[in-house]
PDB file of N, CA and C in Angstrom:
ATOM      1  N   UNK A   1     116.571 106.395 103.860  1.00  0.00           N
ATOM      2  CA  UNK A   1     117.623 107.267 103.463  1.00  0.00           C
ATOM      3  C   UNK A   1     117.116 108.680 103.703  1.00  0.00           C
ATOM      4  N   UNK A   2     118.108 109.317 104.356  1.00  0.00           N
ATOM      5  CA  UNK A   2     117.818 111.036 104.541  1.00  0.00           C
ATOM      6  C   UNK A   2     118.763 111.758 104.034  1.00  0.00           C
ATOM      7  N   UNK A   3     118.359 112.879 103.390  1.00  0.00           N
ATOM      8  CA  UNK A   3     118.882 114.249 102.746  1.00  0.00           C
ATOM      9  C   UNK A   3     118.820 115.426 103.580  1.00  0.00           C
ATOM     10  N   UNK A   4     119.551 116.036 103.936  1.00  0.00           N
ATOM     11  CA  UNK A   4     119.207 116.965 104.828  1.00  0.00           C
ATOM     12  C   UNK A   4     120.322 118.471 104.258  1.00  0.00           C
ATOM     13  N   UNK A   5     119.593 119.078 103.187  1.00  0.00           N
ATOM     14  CA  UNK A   5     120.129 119.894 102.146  1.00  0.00           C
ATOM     15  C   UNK A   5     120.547 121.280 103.032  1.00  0.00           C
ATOM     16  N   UNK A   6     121.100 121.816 103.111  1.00  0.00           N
ATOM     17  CA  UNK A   6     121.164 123.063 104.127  1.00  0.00           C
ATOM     18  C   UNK A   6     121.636 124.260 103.057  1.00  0.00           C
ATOM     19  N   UNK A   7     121.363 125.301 103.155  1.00  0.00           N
ATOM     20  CA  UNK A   7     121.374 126.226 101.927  1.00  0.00           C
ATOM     21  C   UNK A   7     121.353 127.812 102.791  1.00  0.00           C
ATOM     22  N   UNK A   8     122.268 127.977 102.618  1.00  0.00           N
ATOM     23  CA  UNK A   8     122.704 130.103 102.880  1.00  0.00           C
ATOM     24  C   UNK A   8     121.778 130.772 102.745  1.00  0.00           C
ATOM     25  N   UNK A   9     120.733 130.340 101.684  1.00  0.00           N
ATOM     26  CA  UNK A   9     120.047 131.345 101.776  1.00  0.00           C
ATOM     27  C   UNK A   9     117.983 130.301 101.324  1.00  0.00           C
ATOM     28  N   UNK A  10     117.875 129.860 102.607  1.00  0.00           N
ATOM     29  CA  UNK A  10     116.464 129.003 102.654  1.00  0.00           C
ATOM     30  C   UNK A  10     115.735 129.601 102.509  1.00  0.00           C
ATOM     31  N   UNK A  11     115.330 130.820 101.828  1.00  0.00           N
ATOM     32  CA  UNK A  11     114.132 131.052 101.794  1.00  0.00           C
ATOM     33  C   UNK A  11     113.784 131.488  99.771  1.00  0.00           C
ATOM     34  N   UNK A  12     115.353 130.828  99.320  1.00  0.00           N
ATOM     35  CA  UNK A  12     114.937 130.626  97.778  1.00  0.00           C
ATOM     36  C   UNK A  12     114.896 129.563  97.824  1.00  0.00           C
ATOM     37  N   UNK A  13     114.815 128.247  98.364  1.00  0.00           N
ATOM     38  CA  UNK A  13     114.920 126.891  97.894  1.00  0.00           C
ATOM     39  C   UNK A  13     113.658 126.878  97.236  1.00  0.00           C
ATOM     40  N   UNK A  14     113.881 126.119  95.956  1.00  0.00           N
ATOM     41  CA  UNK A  14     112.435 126.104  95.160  1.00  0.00           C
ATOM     42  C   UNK A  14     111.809 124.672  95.023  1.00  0.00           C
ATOM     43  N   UNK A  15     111.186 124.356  95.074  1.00  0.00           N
ATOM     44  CA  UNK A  15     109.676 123.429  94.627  1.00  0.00           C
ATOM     45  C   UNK A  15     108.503 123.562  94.841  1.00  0.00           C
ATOM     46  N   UNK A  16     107.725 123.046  93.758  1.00  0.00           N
ATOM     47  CA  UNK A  16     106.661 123.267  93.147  1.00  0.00           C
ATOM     48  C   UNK A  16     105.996 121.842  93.768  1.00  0.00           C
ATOM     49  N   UNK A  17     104.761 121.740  93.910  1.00  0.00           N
ATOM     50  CA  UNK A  17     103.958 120.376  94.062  1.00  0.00           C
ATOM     51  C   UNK A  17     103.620 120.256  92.795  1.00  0.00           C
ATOM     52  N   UNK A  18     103.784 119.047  92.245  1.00  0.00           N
ATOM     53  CA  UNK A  18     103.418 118.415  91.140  1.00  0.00           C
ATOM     54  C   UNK A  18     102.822 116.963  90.844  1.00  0.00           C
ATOM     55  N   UNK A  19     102.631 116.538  90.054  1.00  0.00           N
ATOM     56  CA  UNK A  19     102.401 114.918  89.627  1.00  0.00           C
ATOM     57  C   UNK A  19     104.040 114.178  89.449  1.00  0.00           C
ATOM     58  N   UNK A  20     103.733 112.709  90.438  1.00  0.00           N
ATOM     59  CA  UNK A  20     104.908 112.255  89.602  1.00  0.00           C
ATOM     60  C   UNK A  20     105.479 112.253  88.179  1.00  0.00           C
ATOM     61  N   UNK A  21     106.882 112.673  88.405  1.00  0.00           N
ATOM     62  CA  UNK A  21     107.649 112.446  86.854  1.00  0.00           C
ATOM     63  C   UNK A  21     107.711 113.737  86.858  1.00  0.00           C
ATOM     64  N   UNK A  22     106.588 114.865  86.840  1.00  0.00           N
ATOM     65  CA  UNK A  22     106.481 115.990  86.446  1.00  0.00           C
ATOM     66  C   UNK A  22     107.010 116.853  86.937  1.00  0.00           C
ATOM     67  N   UNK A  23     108.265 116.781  87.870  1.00  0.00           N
ATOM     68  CA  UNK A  23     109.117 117.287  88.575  1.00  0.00           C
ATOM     69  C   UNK A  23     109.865 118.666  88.085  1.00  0.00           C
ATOM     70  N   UNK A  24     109.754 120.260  88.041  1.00  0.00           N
ATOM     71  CA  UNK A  24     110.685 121.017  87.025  1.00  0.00           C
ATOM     72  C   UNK A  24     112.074 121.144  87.636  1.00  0.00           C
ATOM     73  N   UNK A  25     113.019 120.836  86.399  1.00  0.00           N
ATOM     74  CA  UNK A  25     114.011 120.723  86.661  1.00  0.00           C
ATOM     75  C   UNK A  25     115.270 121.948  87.217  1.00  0.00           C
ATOM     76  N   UNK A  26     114.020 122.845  87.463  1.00  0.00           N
ATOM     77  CA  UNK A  26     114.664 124.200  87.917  1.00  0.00           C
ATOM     78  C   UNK A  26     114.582 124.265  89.407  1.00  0.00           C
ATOM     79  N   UNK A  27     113.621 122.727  89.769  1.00  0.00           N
ATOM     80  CA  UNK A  27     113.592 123.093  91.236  1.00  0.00           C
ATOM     81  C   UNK A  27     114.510 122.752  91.951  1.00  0.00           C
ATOM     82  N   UNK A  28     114.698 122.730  93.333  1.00  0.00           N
ATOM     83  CA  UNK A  28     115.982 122.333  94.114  1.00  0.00           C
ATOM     84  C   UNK A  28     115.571 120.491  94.375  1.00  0.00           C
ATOM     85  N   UNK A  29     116.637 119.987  93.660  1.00  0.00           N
ATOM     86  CA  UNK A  29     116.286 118.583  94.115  1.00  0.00           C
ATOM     87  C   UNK A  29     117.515 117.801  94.153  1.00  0.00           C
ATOM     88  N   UNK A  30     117.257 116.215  94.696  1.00  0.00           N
ATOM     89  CA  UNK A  30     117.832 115.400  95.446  1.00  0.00           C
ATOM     90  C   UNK A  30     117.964 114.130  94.718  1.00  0.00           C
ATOM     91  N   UNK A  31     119.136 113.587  94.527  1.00  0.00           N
ATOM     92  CA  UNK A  31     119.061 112.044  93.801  1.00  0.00           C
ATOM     93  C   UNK A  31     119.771 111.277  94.547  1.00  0.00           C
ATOM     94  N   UNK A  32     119.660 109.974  94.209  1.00  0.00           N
ATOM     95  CA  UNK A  32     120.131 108.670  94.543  1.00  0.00           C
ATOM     96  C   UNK A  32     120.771 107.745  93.273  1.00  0.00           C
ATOM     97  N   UNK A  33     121.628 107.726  93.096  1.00  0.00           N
ATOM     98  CA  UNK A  33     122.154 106.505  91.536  1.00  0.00           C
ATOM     99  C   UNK A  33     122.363 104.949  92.159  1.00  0.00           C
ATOM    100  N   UNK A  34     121.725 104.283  92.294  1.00  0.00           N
ATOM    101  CA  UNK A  34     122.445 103.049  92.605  1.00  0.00           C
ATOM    102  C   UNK A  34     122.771 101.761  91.644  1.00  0.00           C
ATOM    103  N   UNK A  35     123.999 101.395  91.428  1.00  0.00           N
ATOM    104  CA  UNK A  35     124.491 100.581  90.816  1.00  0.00           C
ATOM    105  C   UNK A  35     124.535  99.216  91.067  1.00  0.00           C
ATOM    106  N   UNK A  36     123.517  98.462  91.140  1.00  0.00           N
ATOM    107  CA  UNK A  36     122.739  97.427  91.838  1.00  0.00           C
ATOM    108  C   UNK A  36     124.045  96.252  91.505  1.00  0.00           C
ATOM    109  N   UNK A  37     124.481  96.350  90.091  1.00  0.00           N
ATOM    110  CA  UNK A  37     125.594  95.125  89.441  1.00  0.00           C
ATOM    111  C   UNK A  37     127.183  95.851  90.237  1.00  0.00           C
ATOM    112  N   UNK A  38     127.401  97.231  90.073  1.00  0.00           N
ATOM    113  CA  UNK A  38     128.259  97.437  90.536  1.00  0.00           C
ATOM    114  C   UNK A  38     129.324  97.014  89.376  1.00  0.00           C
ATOM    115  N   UNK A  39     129.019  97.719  88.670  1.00  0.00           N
ATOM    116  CA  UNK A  39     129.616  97.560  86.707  1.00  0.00           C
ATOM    117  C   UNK A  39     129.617  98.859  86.089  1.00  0.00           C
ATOM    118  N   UNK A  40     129.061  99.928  86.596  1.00  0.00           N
ATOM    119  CA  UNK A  40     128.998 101.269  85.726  1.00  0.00           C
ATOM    120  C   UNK A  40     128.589 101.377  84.827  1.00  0.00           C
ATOM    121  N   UNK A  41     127.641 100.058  84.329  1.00  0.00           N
ATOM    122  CA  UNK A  41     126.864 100.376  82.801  1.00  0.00           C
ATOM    123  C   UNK A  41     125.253 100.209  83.199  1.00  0.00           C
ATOM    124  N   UNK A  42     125.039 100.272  84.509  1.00  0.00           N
ATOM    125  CA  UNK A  42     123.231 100.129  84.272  1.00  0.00           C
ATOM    126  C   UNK A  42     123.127 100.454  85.809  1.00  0.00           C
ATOM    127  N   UNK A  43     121.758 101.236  85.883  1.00  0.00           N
ATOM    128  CA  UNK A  43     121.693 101.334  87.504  1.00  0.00           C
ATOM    129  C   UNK A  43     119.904 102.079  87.581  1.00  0.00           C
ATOM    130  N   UNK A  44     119.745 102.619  88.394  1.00  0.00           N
ATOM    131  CA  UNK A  44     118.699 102.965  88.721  1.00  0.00           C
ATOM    132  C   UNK A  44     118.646 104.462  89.397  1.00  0.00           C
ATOM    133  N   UNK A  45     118.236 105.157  88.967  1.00  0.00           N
ATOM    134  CA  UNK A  45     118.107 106.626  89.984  1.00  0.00           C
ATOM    135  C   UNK A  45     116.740 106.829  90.336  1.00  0.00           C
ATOM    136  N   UNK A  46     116.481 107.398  91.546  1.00  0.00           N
ATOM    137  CA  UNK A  46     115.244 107.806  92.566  1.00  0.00           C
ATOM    138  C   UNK A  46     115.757 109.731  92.853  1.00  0.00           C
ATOM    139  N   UNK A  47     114.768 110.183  92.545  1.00  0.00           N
ATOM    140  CA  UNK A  47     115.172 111.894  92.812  1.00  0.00           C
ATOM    141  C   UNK A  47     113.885 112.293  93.396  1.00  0.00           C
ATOM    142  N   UNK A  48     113.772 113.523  94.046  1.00  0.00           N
ATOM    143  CA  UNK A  48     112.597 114.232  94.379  1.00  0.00           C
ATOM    144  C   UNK A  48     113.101 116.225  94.555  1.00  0.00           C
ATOM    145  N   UNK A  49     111.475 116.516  94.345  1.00  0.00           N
ATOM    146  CA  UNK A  49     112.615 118.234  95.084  1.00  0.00           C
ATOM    147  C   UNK A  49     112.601 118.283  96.421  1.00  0.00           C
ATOM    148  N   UNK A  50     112.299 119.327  96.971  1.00  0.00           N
ATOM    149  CA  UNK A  50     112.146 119.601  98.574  1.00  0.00           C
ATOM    150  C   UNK A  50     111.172 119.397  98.857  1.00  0.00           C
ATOM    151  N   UNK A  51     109.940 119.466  98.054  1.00  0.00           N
ATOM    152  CA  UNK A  51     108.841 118.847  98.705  1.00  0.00           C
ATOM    153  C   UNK A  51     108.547 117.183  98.590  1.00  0.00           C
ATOM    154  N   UNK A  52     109.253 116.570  98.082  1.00  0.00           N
ATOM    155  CA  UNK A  52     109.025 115.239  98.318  1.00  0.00           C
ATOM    156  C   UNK A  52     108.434 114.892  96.924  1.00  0.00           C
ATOM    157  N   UNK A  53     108.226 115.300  95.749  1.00  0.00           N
ATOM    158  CA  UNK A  53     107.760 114.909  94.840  1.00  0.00           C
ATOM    159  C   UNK A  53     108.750 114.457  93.528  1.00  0.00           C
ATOM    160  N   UNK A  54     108.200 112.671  93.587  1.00  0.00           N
ATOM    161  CA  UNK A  54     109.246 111.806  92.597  1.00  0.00           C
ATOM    162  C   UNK A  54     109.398 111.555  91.215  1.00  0.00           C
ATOM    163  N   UNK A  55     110.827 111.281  91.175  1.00  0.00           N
ATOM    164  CA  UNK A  55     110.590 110.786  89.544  1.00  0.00           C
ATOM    165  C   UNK A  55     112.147 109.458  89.604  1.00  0.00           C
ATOM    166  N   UNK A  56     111.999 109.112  88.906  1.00  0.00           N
ATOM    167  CA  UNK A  56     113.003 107.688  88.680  1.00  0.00           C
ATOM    168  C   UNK A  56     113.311 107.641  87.396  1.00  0.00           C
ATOM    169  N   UNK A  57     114.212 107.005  87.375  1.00  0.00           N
ATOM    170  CA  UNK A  57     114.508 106.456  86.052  1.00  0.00           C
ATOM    171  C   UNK A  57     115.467 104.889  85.724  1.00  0.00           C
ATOM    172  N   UNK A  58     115.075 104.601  84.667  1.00  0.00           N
ATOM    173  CA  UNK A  58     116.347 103.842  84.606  1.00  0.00           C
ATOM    174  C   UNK A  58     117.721 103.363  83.398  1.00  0.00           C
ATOM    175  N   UNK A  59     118.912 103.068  84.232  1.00  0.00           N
ATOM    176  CA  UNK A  59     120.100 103.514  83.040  1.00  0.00           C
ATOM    177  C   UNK A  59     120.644 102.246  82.558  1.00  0.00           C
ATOM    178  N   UNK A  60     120.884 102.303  81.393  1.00  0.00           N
ATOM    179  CA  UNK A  60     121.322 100.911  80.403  1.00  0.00           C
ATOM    180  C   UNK A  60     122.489 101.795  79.746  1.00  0.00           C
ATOM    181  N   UNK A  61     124.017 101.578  80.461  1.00  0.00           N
ATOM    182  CA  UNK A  61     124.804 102.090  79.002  1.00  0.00           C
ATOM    183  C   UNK A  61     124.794 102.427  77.644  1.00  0.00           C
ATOM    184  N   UNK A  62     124.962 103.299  76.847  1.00  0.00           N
ATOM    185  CA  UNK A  62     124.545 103.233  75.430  1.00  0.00           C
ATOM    186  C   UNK A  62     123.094 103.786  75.296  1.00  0.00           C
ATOM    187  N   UNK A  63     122.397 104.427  76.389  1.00  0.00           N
ATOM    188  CA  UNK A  63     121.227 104.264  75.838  1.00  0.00           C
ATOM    189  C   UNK A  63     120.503 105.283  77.012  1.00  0.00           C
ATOM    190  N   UNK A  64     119.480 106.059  75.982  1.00  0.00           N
ATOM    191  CA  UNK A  64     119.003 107.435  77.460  1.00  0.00           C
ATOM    192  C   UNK A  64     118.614 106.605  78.627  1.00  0.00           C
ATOM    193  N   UNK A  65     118.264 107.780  78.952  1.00  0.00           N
ATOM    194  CA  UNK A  65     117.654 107.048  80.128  1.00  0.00           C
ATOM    195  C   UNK A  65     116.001 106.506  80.209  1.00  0.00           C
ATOM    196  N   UNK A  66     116.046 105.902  80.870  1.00  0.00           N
ATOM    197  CA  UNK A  66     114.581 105.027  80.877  1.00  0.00           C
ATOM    198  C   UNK A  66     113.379 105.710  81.526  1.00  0.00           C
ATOM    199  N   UNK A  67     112.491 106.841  81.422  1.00  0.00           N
ATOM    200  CA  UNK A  67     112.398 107.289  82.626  1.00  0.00           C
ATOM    201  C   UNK A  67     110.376 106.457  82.368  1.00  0.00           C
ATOM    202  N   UNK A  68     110.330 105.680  81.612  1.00  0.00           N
ATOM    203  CA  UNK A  68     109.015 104.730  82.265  1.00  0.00           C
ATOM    204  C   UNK A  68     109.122 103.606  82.662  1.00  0.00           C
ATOM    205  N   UNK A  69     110.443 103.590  83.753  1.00  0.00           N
ATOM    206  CA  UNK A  69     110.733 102.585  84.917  1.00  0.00           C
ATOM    207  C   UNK A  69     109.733 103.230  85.584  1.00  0.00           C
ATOM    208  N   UNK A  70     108.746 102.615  86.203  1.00  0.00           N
ATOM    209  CA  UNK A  70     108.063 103.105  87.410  1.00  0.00           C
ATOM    210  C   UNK A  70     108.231 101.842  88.541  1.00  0.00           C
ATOM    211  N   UNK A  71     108.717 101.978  90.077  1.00  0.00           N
ATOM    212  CA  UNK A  71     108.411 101.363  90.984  1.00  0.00           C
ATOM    213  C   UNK A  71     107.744 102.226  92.041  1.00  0.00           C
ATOM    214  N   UNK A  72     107.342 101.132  92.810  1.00  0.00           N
ATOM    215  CA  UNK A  72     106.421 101.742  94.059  1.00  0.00           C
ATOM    216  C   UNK A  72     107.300 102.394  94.721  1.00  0.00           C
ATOM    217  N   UNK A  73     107.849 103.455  95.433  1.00  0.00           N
ATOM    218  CA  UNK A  73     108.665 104.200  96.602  1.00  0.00           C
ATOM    219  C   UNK A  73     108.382 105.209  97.519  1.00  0.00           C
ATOM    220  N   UNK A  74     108.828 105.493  98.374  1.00  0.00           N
ATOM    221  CA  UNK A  74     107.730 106.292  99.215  1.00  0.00           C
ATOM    222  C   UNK A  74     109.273 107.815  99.468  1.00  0.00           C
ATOM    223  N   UNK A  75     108.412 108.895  99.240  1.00  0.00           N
ATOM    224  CA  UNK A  75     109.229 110.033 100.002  1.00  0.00           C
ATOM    225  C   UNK A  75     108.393 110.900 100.290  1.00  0.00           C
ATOM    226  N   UNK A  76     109.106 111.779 101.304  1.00  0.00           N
ATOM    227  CA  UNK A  76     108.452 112.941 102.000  1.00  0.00           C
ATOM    228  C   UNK A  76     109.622 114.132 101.900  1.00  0.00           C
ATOM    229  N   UNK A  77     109.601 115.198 101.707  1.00  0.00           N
ATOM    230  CA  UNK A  77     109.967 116.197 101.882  1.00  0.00           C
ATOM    231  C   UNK A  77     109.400 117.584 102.327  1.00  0.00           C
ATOM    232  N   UNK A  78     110.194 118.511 103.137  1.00  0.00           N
ATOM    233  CA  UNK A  78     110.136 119.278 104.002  1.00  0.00           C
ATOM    234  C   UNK A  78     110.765 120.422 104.258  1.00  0.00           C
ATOM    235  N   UNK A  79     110.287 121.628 103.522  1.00  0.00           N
ATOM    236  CA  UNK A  79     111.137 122.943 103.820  1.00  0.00           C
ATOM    237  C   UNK A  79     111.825 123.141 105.503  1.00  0.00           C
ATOM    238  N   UNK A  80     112.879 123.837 105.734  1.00  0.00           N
ATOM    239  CA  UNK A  80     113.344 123.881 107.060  1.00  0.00           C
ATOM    240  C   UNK A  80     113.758 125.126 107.070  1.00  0.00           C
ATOM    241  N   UNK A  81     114.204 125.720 108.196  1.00  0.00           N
ATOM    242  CA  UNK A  81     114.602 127.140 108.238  1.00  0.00           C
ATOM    243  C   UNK A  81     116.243 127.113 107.890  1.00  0.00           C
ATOM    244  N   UNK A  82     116.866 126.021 107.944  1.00  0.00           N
ATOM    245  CA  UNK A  82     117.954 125.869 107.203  1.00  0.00           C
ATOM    246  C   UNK A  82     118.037 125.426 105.576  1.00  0.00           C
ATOM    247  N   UNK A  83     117.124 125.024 104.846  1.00  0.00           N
ATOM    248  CA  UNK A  83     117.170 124.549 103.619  1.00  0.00           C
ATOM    249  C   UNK A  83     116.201 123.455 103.486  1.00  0.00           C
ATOM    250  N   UNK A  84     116.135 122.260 103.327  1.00  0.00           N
ATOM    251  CA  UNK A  84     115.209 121.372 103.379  1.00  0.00           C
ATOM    252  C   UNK A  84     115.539 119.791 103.696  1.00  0.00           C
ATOM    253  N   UNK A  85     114.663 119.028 104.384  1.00  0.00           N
ATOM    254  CA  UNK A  85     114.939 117.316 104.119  1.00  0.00           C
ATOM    255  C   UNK A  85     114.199 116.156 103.501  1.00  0.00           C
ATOM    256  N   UNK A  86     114.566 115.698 102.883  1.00  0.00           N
ATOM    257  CA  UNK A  86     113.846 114.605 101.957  1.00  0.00           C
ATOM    258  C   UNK A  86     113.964 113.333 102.897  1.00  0.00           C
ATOM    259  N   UNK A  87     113.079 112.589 102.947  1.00  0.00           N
ATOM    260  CA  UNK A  87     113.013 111.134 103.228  1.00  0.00           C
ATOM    261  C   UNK A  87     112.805 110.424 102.083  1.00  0.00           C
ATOM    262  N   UNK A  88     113.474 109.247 101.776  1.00  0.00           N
ATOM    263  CA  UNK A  88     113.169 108.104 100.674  1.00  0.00           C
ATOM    264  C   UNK A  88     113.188 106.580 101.575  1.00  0.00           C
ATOM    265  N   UNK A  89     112.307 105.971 101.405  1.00  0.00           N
ATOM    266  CA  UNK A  89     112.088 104.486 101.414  1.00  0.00           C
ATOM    267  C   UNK A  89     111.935 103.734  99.770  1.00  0.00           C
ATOM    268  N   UNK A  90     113.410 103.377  99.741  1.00  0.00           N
ATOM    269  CA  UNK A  90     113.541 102.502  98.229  1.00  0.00           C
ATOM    270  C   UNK A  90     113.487 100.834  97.946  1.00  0.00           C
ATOM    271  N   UNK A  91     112.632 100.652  97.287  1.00  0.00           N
ATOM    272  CA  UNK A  91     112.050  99.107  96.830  1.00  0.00           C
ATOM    273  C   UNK A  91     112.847  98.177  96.553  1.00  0.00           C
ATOM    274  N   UNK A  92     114.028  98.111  97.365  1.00  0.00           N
ATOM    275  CA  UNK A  92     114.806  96.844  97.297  1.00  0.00           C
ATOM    276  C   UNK A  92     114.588  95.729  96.655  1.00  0.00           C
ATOM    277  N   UNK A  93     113.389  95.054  97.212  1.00  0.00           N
ATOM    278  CA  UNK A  93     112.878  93.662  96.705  1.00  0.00           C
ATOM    279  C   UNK A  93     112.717  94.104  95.329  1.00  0.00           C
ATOM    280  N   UNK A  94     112.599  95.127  94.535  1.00  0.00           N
ATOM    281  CA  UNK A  94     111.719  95.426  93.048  1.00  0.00           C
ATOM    282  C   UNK A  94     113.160  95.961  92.530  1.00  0.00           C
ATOM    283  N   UNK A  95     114.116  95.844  92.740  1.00  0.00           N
ATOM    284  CA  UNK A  95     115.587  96.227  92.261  1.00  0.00           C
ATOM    285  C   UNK A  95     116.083  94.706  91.460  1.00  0.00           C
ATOM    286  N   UNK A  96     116.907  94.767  90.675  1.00  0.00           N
ATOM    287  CA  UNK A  96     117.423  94.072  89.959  1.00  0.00           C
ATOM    288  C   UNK A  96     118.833  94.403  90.828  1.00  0.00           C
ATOM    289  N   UNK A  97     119.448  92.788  91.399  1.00  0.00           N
ATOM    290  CA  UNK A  97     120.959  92.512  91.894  1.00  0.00           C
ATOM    291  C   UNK A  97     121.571  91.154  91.229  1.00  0.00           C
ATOM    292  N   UNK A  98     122.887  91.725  91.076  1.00  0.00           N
ATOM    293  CA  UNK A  98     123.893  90.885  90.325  1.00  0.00           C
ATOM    294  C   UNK A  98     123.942  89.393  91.727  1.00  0.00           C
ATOM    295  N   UNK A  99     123.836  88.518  91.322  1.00  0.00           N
ATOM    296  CA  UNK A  99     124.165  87.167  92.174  1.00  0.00           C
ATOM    297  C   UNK A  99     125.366  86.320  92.788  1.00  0.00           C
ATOM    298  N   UNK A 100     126.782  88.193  91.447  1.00  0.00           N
ATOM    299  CA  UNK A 100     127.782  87.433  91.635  1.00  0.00           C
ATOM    300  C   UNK A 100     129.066  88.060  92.543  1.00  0.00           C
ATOM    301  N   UNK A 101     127.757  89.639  93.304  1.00  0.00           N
ATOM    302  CA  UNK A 101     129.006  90.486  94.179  1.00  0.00           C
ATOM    303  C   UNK A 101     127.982  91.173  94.868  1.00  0.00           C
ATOM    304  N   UNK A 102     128.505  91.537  96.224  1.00  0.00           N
ATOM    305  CA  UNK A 102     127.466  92.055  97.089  1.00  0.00           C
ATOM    306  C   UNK A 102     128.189  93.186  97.289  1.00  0.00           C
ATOM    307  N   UNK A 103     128.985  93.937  96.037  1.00  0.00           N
ATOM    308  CA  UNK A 103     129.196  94.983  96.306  1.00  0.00           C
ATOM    309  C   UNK A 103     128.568  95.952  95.308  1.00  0.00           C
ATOM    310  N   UNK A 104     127.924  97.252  95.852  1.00  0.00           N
ATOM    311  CA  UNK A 104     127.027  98.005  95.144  1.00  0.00           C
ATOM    312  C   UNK A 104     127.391  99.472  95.092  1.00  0.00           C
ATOM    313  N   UNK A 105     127.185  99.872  93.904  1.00  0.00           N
ATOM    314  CA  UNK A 105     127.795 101.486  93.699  1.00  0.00           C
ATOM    315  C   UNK A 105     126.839 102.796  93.991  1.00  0.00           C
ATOM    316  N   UNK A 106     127.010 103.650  94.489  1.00  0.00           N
ATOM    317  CA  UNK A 106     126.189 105.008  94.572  1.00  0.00           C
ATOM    318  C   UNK A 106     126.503 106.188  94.716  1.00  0.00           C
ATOM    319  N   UNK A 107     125.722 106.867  94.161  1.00  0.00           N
ATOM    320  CA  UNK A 107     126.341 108.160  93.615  1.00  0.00           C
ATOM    321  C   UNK A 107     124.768 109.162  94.687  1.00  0.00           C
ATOM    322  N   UNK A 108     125.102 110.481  95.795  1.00  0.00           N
ATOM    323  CA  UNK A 108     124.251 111.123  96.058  1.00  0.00           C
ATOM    324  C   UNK A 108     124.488 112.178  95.528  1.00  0.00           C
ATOM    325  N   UNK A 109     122.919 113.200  95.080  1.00  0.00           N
ATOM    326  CA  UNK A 109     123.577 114.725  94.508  1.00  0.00           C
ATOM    327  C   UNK A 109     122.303 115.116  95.191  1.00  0.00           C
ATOM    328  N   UNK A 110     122.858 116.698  94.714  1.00  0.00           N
ATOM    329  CA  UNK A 110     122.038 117.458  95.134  1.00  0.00           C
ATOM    330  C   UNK A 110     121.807 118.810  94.104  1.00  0.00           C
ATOM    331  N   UNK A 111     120.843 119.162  93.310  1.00  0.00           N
ATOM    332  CA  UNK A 111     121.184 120.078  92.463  1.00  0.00           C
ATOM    333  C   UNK A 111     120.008 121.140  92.765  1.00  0.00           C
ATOM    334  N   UNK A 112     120.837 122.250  92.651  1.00  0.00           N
ATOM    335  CA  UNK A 112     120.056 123.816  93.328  1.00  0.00           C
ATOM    336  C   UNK A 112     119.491 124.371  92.132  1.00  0.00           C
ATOM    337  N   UNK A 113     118.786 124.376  92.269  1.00  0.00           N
ATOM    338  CA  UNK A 113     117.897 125.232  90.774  1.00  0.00           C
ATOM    339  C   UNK A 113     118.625 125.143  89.169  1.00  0.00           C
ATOM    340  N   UNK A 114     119.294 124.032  89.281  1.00  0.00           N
ATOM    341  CA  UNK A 114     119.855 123.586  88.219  1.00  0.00           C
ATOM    342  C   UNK A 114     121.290 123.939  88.304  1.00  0.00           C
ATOM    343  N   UNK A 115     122.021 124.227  89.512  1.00  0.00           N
ATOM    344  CA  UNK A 115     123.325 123.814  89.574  1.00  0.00           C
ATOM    345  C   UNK A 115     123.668 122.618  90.442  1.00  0.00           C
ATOM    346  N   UNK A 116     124.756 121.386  89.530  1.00  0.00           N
ATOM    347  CA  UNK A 116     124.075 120.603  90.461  1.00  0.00           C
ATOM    348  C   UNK A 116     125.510 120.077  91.066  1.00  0.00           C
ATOM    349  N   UNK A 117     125.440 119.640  92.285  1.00  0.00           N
ATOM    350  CA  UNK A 117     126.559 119.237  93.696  1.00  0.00           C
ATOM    351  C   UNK A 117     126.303 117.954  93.840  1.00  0.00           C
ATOM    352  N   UNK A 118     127.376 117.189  93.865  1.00  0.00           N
ATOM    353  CA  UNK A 118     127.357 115.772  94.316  1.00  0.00           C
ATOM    354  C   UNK A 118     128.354 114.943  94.930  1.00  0.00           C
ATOM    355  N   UNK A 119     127.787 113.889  95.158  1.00  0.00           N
ATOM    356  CA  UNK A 119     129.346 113.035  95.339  1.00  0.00           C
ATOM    357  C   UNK A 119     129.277 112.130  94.403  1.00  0.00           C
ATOM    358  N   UNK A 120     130.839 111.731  94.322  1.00  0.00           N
ATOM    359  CA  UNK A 120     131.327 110.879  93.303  1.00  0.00           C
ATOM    360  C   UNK A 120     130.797 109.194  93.622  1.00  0.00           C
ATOM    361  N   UNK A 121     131.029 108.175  92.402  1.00  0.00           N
ATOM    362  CA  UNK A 121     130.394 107.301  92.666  1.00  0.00           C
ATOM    363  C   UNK A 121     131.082 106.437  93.698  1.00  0.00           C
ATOM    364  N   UNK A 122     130.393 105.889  94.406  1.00  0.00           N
ATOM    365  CA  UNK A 122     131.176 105.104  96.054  1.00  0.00           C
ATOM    366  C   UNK A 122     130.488 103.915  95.446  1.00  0.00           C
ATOM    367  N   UNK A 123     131.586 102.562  96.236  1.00  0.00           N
ATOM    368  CA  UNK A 123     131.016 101.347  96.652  1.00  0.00           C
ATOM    369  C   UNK A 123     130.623 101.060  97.737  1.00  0.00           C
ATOM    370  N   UNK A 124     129.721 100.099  98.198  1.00  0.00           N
ATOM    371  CA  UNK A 124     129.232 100.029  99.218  1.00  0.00           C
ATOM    372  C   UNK A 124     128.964  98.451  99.042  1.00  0.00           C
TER     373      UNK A 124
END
């Protein structure tokens, strides 16, 4: 999966290198929601900023969010003279799927120093 964030003015896009999880939420970053049941009550999110540094979580209706889900996932991110691009490779096999629909929900955003842009949730 690629992000390819483009921004008016690239030379404020912000991130920091950090430790996973430790991501500040002021930086410019990138998510993924996927709704593995495709039910709107539980799913999984994968985010990073522009430099490629992750955090996850995971969602149970009724209930915060989970964020010491840890799976293995791989991203890279990359300032550009237009804004920035993230790469994600996400752990399919380590996902939890419903057995009884192969249809799956997702939501992409993108949030700029804490204003945040997205799209609405899609099936797929």
């Amino acid at each position: 999966m690629v992000f390819v964030a483009f921004d008016d003015q690239p030379d404020r896009v912000r991130a920091r290198l950090a430790r996973r999880e430790s991501v500040d939420r002021d930086d410019d970053l990138v998510y993924v929601n996927l709704d593995t049941f495709n039910d709107e009550r539980r799913g999984y999110e994968f985010g990073t900023n522009a430099l490629g540094v992750q955090f996850d979580s995971l969602f149970i209706e009724g209930n915060d969010p989970d964020r010491t889900f840890d799976t293995l996932w791989y991203s890279k991110g990359q300032r550009t003279d237009r804004g920035f691009v993230v790469w994600f490779a996400l752990p399919f096999e380590s996902l939890r799927f419903s057995d009884t629909t192969e249809t799956r929900g997702v939501s992409n955003w993108r949030s700029r120093s804490g204003n945040a842009r997205g799209s609405r949730r899609r099936t797929i």
